[in-house]
C-alpha atoms as a PDB file:
ATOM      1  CA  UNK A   1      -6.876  -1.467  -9.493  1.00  0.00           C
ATOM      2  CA  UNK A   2      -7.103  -5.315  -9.634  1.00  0.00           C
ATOM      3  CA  UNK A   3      -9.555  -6.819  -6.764  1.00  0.00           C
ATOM      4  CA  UNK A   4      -7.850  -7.792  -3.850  1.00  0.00           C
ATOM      5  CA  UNK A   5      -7.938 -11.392  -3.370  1.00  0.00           C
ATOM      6  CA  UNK A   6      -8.020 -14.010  -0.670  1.00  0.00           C
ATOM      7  CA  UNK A   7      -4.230 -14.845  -0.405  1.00  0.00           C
ATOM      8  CA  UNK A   8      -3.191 -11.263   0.663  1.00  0.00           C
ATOM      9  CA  UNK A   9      -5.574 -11.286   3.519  1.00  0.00           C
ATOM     10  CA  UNK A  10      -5.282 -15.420   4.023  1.00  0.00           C
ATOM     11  CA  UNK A  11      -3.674 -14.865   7.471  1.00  0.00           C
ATOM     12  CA  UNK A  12      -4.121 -12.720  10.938  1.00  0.00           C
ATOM     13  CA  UNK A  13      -1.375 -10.214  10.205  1.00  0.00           C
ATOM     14  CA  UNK A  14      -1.830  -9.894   6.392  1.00  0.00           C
ATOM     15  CA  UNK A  15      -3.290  -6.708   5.206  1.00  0.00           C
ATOM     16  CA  UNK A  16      -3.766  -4.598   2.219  1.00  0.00           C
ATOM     17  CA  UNK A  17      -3.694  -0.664   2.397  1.00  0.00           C
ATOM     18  CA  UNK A  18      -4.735   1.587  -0.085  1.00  0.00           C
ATOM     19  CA  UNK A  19      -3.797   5.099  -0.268  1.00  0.00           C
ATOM     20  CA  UNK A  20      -5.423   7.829  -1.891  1.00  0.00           C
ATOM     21  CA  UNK A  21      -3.396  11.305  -2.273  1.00  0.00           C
ATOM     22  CA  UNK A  22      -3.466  14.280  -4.137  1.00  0.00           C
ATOM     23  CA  UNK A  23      -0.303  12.949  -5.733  1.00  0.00           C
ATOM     24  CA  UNK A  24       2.433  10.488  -6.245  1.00  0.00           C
ATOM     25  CA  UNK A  25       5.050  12.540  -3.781  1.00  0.00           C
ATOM     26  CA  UNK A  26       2.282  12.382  -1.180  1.00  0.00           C
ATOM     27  CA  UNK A  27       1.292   8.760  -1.726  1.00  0.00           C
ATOM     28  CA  UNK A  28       4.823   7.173  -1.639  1.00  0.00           C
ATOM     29  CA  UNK A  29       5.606   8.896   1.706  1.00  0.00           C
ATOM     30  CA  UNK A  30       2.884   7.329   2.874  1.00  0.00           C
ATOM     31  CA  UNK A  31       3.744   4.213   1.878  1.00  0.00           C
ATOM     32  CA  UNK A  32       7.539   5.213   3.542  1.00  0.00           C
ATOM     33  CA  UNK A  33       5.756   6.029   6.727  1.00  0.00           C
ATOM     34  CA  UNK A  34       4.283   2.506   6.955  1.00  0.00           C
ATOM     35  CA  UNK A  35       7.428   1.006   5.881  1.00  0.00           C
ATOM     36  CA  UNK A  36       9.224   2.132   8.546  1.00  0.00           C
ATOM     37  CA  UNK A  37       7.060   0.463  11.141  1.00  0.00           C
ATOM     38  CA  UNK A  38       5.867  -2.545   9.654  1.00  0.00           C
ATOM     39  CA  UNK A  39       7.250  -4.993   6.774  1.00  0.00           C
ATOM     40  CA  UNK A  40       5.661  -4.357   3.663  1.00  0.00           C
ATOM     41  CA  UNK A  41       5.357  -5.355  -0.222  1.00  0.00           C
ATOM     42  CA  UNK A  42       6.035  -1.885  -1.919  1.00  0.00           C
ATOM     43  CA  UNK A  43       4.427  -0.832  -4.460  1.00  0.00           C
ATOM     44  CA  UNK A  44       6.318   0.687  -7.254  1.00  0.00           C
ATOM     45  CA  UNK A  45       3.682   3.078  -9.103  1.00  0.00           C
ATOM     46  CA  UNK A  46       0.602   5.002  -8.439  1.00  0.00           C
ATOM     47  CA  UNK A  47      -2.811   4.545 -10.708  1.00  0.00           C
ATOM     48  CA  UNK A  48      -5.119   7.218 -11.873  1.00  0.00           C
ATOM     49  CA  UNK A  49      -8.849   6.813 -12.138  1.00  0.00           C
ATOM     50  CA  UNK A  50      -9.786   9.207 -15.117  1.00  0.00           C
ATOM     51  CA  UNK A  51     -12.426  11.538 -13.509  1.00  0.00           C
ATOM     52  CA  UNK A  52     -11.440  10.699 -10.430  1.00  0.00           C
ATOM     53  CA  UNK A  53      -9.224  12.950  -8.351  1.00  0.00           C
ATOM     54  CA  UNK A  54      -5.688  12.444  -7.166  1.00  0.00           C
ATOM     55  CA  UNK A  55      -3.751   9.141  -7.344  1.00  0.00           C
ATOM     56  CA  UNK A  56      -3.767   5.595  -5.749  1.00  0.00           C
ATOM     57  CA  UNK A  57      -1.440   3.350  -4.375  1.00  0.00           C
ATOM     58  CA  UNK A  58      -1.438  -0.132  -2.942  1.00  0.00           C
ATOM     59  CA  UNK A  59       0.483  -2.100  -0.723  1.00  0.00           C
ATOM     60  CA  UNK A  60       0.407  -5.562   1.408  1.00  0.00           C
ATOM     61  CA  UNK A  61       1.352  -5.615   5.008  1.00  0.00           C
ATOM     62  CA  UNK A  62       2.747  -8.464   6.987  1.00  0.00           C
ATOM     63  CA  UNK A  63       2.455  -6.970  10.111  1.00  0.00           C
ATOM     64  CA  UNK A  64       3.777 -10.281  11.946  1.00  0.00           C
ATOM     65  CA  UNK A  65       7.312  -9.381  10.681  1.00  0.00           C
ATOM     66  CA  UNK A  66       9.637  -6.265  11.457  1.00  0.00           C
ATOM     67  CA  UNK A  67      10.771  -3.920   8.779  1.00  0.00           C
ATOM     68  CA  UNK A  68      14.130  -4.419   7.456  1.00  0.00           C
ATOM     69  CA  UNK A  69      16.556  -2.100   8.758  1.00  0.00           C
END
């Protein structure tokens, strides 16, 4: 995954979660969870780390801003 940098963190409020899951199925409900509390940027695919297990996902959090309904 790319590094995170300094404008998705530039604000109180702003912050960047990475999940690591055994799989995509698990990851993306995770990333549903959060969505459903907080507005988020999505991300659309999972990465894989060869020789690492499982997947990862990233997405940004605004938590100054509800979710859309």
């Amino acid at each position: 995954m790319k590094p995170i940098n300094d404008g998705h963190v530039a604000e109180p409020g702003l912050a960047v979660v990475e999940v690591a899951a055994a799989d995509d199925e698990t990851a993306f409900a995770v990333q549903k969870l959060l969505a459903t509390r907080w507005a988020i940027a999505p991300a659309d695919r999972t990465t894989h780390e060869p020789g690492e297990p499982g997947v990862r996902l990233r997405c940004h959090l605004d938590l100054r801003q509800q979710p859309a309904p």
